[in-house]
N, C-alpha and C. Protein backbone atom coordinates (compact mmCIF):
# COMPACT_ATOMS: atom_id res chain seq x y z
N UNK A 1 42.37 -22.29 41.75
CA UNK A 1 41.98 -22.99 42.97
C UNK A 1 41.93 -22.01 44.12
N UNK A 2 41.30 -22.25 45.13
CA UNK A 2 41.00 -21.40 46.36
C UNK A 2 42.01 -22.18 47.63
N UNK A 3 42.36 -21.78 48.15
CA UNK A 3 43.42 -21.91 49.23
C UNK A 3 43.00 -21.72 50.96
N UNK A 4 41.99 -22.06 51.20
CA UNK A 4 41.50 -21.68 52.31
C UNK A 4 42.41 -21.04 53.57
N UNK A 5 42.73 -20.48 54.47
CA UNK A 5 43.67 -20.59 55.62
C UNK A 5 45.12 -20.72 54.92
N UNK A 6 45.31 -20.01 54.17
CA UNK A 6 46.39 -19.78 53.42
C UNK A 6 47.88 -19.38 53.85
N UNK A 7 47.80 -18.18 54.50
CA UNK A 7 48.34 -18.12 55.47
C UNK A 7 49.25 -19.48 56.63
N UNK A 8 48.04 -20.50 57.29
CA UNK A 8 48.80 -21.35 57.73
C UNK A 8 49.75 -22.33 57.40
N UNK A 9 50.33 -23.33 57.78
CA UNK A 9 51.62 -23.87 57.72
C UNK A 9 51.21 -24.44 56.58
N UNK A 10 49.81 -25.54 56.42
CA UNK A 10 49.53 -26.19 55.36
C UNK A 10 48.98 -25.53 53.98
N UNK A 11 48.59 -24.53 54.29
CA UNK A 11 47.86 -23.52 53.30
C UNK A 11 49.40 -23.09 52.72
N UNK A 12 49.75 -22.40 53.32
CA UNK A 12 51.67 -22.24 52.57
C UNK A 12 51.66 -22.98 51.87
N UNK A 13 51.81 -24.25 52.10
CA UNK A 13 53.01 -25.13 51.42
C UNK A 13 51.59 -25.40 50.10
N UNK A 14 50.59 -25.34 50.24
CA UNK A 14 49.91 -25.42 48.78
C UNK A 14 49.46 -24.48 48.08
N UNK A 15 49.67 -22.98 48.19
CA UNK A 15 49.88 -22.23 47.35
C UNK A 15 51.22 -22.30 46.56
N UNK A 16 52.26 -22.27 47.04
CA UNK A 16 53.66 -22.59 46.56
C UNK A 16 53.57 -23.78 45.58
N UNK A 17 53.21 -25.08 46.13
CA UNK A 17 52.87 -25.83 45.36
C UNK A 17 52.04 -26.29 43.93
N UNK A 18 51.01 -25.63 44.04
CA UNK A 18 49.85 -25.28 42.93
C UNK A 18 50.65 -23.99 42.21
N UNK A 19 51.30 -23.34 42.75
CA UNK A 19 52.03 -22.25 41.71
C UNK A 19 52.70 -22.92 40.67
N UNK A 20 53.79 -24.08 41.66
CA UNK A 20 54.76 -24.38 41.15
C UNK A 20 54.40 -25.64 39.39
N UNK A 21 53.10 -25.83 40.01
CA UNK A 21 52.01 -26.61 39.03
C UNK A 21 51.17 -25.97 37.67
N UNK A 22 51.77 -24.55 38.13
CA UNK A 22 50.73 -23.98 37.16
C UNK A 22 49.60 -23.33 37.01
N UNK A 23 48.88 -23.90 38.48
CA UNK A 23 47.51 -23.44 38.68
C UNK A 23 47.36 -21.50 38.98
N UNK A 24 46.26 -21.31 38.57
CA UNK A 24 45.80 -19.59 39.34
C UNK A 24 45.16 -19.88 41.01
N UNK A 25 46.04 -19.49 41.88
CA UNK A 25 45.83 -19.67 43.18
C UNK A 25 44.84 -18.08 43.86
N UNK A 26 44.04 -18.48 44.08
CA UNK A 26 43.38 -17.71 44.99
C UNK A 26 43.52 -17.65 46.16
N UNK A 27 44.37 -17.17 47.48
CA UNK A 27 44.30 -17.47 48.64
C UNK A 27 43.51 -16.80 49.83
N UNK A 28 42.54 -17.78 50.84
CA UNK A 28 41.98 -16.79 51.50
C UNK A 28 42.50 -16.48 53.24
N UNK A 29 42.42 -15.43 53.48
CA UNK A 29 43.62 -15.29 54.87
C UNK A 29 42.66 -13.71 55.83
N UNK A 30 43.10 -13.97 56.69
CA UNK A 30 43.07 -12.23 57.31
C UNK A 30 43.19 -11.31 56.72
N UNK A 31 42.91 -10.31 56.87
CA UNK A 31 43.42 -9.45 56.23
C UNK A 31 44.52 -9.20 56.47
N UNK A 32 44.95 -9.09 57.69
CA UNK A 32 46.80 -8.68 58.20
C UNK A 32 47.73 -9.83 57.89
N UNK A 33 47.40 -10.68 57.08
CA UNK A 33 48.12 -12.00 56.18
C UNK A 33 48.31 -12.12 54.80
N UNK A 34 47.18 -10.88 54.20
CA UNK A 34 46.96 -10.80 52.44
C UNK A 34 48.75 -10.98 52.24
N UNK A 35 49.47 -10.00 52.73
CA UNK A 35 50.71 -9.69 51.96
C UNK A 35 51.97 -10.70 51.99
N UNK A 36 51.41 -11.75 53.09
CA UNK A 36 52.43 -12.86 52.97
C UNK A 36 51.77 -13.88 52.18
N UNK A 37 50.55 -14.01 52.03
CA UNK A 37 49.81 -14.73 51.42
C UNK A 37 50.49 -14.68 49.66
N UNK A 38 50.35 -13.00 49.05
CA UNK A 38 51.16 -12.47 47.86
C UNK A 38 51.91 -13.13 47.58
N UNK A 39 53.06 -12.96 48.92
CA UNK A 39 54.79 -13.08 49.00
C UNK A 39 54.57 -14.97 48.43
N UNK A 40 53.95 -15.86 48.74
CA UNK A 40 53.71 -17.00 48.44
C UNK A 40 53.84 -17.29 47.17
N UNK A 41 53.08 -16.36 46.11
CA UNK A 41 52.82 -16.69 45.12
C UNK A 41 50.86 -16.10 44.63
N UNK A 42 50.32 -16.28 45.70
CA UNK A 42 49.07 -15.99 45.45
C UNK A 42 48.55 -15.09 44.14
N UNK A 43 47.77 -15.60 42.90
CA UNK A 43 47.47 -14.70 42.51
C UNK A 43 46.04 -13.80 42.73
N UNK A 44 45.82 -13.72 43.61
CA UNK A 44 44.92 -12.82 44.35
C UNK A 44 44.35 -13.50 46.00
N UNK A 45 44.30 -12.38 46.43
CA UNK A 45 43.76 -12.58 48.00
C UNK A 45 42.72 -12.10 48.58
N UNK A 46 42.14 -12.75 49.33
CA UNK A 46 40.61 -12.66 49.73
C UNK A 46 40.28 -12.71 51.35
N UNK A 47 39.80 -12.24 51.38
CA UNK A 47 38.99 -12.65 53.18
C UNK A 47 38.31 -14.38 53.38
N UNK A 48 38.22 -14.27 54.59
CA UNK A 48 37.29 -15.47 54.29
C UNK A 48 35.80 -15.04 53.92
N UNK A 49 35.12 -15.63 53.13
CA UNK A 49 33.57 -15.82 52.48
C UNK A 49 33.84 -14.68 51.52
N UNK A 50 34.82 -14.08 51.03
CA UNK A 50 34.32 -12.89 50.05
C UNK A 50 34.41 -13.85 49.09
N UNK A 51 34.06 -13.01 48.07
CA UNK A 51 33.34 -13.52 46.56
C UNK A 51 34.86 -14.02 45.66
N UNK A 52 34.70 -14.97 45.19
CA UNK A 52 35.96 -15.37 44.63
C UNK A 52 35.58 -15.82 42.98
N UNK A 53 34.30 -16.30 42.56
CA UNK A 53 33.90 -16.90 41.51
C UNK A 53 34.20 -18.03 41.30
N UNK A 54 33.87 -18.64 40.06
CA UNK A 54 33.99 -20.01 40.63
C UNK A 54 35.68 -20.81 40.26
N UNK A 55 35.80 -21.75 41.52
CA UNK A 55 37.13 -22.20 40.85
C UNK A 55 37.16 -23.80 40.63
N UNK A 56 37.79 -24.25 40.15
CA UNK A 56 37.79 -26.21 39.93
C UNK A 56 38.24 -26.49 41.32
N UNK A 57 38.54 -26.44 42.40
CA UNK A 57 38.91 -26.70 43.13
C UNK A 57 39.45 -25.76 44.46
N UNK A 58 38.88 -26.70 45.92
CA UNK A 58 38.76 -25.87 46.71
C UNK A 58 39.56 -26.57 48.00
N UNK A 59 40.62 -26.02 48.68
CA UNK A 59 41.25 -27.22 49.57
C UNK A 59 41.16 -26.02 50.97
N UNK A 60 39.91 -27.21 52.03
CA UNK A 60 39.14 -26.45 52.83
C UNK A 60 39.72 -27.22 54.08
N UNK A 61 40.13 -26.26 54.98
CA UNK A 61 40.57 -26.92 56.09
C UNK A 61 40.30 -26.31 57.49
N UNK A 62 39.56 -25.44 57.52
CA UNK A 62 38.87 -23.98 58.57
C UNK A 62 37.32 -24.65 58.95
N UNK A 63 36.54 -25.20 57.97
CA UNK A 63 35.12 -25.29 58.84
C UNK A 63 34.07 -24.07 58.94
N UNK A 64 33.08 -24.72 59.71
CA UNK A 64 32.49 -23.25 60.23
C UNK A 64 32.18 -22.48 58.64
N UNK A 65 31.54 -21.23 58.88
CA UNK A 65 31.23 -20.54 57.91
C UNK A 65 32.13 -20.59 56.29
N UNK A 66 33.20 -20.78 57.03
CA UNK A 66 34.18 -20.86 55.58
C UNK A 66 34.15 -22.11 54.75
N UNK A 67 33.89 -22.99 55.38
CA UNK A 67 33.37 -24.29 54.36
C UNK A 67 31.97 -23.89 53.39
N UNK A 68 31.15 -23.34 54.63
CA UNK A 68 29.94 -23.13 53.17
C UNK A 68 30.58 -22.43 52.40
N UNK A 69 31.16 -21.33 52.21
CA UNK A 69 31.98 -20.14 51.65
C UNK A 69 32.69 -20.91 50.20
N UNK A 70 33.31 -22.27 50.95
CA UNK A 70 34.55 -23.07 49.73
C UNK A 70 33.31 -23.58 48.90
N UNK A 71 32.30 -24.28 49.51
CA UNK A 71 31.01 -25.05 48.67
C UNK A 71 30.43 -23.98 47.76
N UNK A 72 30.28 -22.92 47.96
CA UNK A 72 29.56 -22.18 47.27
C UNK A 72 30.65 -21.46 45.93
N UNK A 73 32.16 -21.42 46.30
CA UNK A 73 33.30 -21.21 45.68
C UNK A 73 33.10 -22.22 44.12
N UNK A 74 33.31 -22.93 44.40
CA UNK A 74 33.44 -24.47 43.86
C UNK A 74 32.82 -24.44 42.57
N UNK A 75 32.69 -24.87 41.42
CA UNK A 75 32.10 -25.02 39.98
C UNK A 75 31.38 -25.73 40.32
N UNK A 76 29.70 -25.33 39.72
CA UNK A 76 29.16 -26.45 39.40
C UNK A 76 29.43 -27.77 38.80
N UNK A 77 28.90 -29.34 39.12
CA UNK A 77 29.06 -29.77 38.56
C UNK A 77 31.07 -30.24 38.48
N UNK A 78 31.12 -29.74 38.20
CA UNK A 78 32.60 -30.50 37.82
C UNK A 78 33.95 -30.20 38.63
N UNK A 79 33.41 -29.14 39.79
CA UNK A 79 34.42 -28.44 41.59
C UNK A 79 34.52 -29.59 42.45
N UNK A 80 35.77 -29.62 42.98
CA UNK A 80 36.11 -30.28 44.21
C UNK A 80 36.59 -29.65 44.98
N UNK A 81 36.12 -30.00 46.59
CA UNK A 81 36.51 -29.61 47.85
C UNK A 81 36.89 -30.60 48.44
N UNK A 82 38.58 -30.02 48.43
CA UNK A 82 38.88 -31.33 49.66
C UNK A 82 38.83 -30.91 50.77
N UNK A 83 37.93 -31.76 51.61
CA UNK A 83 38.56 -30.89 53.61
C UNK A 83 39.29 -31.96 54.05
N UNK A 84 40.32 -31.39 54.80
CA UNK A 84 41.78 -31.82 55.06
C UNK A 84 41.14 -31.35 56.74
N UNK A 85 40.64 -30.45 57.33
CA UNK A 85 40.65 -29.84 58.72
C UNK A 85 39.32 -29.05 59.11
N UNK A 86 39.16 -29.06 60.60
CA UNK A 86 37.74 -28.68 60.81
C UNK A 86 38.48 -27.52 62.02
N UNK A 87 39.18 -26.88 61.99
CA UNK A 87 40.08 -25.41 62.79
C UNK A 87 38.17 -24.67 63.18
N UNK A 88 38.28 -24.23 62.75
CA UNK A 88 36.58 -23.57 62.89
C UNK A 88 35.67 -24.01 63.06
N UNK A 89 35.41 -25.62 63.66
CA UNK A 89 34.39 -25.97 63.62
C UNK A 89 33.73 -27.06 62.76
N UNK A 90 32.67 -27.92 63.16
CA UNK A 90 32.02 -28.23 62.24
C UNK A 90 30.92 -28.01 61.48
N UNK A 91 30.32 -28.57 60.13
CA UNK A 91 29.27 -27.89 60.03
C UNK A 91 28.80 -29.56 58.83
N UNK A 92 27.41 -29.33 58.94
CA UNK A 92 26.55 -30.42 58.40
C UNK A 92 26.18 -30.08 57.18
N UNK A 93 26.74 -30.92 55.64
CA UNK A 93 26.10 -30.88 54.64
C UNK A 93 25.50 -32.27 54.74
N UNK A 94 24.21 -31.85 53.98
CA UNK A 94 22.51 -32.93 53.40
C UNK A 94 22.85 -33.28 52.02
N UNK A 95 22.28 -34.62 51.62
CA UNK A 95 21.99 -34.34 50.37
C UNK A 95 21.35 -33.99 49.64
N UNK A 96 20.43 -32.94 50.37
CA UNK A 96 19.69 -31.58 49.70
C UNK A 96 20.52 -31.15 49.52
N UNK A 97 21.55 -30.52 50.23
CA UNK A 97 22.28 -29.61 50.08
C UNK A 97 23.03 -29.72 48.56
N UNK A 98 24.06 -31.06 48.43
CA UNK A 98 24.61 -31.24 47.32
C UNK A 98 23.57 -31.78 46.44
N UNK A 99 22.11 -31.99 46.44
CA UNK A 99 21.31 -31.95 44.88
C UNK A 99 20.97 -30.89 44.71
N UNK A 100 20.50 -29.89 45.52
CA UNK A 100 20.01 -28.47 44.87
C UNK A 100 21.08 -27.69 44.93
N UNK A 101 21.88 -27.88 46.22
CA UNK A 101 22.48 -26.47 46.42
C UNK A 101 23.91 -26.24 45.75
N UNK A 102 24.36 -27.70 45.42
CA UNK A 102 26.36 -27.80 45.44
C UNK A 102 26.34 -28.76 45.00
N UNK A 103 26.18 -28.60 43.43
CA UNK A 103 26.37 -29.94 42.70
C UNK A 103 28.13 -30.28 42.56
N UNK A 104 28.79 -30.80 43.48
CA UNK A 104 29.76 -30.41 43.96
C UNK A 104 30.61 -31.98 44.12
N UNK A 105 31.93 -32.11 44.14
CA UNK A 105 32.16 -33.73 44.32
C UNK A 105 33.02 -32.56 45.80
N UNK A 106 32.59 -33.35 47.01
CA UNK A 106 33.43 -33.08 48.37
C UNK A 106 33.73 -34.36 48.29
N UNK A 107 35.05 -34.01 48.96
CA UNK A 107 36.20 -35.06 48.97
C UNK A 107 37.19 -34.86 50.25
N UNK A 108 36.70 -36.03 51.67
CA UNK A 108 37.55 -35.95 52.89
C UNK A 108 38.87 -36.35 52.56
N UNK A 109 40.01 -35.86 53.18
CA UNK A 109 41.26 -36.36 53.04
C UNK A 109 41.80 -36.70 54.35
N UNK A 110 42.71 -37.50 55.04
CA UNK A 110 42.84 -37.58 56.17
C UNK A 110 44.28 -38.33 55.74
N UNK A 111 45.53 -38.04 56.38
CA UNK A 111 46.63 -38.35 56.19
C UNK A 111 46.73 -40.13 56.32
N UNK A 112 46.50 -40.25 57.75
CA UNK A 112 46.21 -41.34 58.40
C UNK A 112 46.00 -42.34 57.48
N UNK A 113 44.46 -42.09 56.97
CA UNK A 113 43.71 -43.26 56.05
C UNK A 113 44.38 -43.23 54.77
N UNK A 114 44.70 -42.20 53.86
CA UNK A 114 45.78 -42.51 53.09
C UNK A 114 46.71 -43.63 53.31
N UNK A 115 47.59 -43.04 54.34
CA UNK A 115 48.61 -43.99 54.63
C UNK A 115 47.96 -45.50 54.70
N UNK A 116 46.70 -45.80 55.63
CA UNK A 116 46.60 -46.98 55.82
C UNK A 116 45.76 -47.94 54.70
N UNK A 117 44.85 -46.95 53.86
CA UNK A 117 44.39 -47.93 52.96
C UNK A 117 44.98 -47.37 51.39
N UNK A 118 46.14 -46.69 51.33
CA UNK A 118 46.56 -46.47 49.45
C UNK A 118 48.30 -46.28 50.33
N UNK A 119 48.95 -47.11 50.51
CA UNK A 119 50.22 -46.75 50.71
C UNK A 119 50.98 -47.28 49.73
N UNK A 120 50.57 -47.67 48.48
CA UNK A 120 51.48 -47.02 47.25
C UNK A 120 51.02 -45.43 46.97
N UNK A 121 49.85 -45.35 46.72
CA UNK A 121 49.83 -43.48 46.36
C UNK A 121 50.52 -42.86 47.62
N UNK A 122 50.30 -43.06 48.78
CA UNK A 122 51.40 -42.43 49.50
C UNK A 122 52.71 -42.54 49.45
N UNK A 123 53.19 -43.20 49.27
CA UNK A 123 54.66 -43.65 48.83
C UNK A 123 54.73 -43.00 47.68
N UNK A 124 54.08 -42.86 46.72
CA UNK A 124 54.43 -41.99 45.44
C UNK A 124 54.51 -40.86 45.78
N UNK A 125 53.30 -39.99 46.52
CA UNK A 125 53.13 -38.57 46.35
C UNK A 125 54.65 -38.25 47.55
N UNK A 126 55.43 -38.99 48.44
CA UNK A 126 56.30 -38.69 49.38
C UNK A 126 57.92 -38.59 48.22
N UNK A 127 57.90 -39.82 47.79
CA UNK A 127 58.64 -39.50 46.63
C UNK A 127 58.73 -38.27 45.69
N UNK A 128 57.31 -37.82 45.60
CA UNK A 128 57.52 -36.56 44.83
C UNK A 128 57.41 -35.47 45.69
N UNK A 129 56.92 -35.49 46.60
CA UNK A 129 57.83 -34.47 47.71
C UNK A 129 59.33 -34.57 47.90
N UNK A 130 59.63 -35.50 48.27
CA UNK A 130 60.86 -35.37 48.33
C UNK A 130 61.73 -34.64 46.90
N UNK A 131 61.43 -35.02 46.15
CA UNK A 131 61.70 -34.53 44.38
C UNK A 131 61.98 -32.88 44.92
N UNK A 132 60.41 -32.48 45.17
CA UNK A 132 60.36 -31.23 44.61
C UNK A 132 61.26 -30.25 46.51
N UNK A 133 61.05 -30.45 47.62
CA UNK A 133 62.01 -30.22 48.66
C UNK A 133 63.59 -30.07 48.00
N UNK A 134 63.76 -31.09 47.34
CA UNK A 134 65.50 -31.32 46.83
C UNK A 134 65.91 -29.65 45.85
N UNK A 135 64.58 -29.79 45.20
CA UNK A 135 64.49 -28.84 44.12
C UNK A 135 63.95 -27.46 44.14
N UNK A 136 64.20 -27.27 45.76
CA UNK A 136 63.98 -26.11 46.54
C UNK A 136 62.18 -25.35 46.53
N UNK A 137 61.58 -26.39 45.75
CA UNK A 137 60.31 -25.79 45.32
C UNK A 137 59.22 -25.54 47.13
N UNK A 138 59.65 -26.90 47.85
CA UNK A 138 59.23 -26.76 49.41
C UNK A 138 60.03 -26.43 50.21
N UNK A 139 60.26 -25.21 50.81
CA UNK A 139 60.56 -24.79 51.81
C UNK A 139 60.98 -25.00 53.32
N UNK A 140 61.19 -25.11 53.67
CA UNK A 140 60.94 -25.50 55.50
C UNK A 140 60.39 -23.97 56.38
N UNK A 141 59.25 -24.20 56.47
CA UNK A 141 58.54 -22.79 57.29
C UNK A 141 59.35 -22.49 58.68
N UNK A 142 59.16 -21.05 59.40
CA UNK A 142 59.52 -20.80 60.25
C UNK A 142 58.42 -20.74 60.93
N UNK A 143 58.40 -21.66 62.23
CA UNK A 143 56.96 -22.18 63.05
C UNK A 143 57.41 -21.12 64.26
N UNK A 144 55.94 -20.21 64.66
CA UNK A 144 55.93 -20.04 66.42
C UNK A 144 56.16 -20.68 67.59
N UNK A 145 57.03 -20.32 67.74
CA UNK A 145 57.19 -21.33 69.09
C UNK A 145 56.80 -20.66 70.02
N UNK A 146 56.06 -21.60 71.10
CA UNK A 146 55.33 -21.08 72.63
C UNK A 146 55.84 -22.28 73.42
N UNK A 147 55.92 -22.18 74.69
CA UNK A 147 56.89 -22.79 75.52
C UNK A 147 55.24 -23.87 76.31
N UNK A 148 55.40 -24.71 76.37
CA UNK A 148 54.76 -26.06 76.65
C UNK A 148 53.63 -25.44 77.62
N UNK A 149 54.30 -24.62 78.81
CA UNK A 149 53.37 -24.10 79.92
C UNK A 149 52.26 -22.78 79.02
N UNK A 150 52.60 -22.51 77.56
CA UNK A 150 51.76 -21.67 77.09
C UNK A 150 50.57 -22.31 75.96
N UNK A 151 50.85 -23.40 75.76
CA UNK A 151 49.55 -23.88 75.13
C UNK A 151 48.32 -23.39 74.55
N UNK A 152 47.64 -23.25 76.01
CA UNK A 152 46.41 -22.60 75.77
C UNK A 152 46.73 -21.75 74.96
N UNK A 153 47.42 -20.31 75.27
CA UNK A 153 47.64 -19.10 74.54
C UNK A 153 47.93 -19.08 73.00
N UNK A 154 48.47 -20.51 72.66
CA UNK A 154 49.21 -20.66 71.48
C UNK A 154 47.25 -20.97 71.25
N UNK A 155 46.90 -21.97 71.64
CA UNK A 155 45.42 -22.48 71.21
C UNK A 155 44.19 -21.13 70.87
N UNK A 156 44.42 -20.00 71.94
CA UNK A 156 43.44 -19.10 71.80
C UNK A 156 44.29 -18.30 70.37
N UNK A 157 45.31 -17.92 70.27
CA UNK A 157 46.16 -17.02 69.08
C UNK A 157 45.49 -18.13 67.72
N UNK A 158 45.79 -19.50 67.78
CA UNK A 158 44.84 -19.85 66.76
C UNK A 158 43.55 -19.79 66.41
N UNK A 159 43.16 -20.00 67.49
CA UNK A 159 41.34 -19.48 67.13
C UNK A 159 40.86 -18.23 66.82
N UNK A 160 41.85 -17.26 67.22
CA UNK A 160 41.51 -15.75 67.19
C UNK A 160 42.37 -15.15 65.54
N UNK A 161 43.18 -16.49 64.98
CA UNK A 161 43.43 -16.30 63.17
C UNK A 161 44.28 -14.95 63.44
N UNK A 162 45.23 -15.19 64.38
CA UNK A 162 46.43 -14.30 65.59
C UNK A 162 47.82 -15.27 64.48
N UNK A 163 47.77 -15.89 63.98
CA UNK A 163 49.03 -17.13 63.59
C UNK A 163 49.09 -16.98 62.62
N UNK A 164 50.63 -17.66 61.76
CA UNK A 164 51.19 -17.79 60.45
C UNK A 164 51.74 -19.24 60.80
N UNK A 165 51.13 -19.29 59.78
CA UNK A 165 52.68 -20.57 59.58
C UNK A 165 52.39 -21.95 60.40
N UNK A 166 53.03 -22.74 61.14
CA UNK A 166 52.66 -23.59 61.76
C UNK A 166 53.09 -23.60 63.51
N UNK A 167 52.71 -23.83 64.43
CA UNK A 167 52.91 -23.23 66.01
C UNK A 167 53.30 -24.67 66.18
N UNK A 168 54.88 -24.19 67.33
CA UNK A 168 55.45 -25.37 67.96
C UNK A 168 55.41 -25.38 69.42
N UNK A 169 54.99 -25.91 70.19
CA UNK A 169 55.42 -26.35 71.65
C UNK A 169 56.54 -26.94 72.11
N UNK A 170 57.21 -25.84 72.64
CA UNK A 170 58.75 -26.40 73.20
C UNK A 170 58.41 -26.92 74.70
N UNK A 171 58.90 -28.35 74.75
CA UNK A 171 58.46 -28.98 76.20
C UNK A 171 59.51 -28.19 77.60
């Protein structure tokens, strides 16, 4: 699987996760992130859009150029991309696109709508978080903290792919 934004708070916790599953994790990050990306578990690391070949699955949360990047990642035919986040932007797939270009199943995820229209599968998959947290497999990340009056700065360090992990605002 491909790991988009790997590096960040959510990208962490699903390389670790998909390790802990079994899967061959590909993660893609900065370059000045490859080596924590490693430290994760990653079995190999990438830039964003470099060549990865194809994988069953692609969990895309950046946007912008790097979504075409995950679509084009993706197996014919039988690849999924979930986008979870649009950090970079948005960008417009056709269904030209997925008949010629990305015979592809994309798949939106949104916490929210989970919760509000499958809250038994949410209730399950929290249960098995909780499982695997107990069982030291999830972590608790160490988040940046920027002080409330720094915002913006915390906002431009994310856009500029300046960040690890997940950024906190202390009020």
């Amino acid at each position: 699987m491909l790991v988009q934004a790997a590096a960040g708070g959510v990208g962490q916790a699903a390389v670790r996760l998909a390790k802990h599953y079994g899967a061959t994790v590909i993660g893609a990050a900065s370059p000045d992130k490859h080596d924590s990306v490693r430290a994760l578990g990653a079995d190999r690391v990438v830039g964003y859009g470099e060549e990865t070949g194809e994988v069953d699955l692609v969990l895309e949360s950046v946007g912008g150029a790097t979504f075409e990047a995950g679509l084009a990642a993706a197996k014919r035919v039988t690849g999924r991309v979930v986008v979870y986040g649009v950090a970079g932007g948005e960008v417009a797939i056709t269904n030209r696109d997925l008949n010629f270009r990305h015979q592809i199943h994309v798949i939106g995820l949104h916490l929210g709508v989970l919760i509000e229209h499958a809250p038994t599968i949410f209730a399950e998959l929290m249960d098995e978080l909780r499982a695997l947290i107990a069982a030291g497999v999830c972590v608790p990340g160490n988040p940046t903290v920027y002080d409330l009056a720094d915002g913006p700065k915390a906002l431009a360090d994310l856009e500029a792919r300046a960040t690890s992990g997940k950024l906190v605002l202390r009020p």
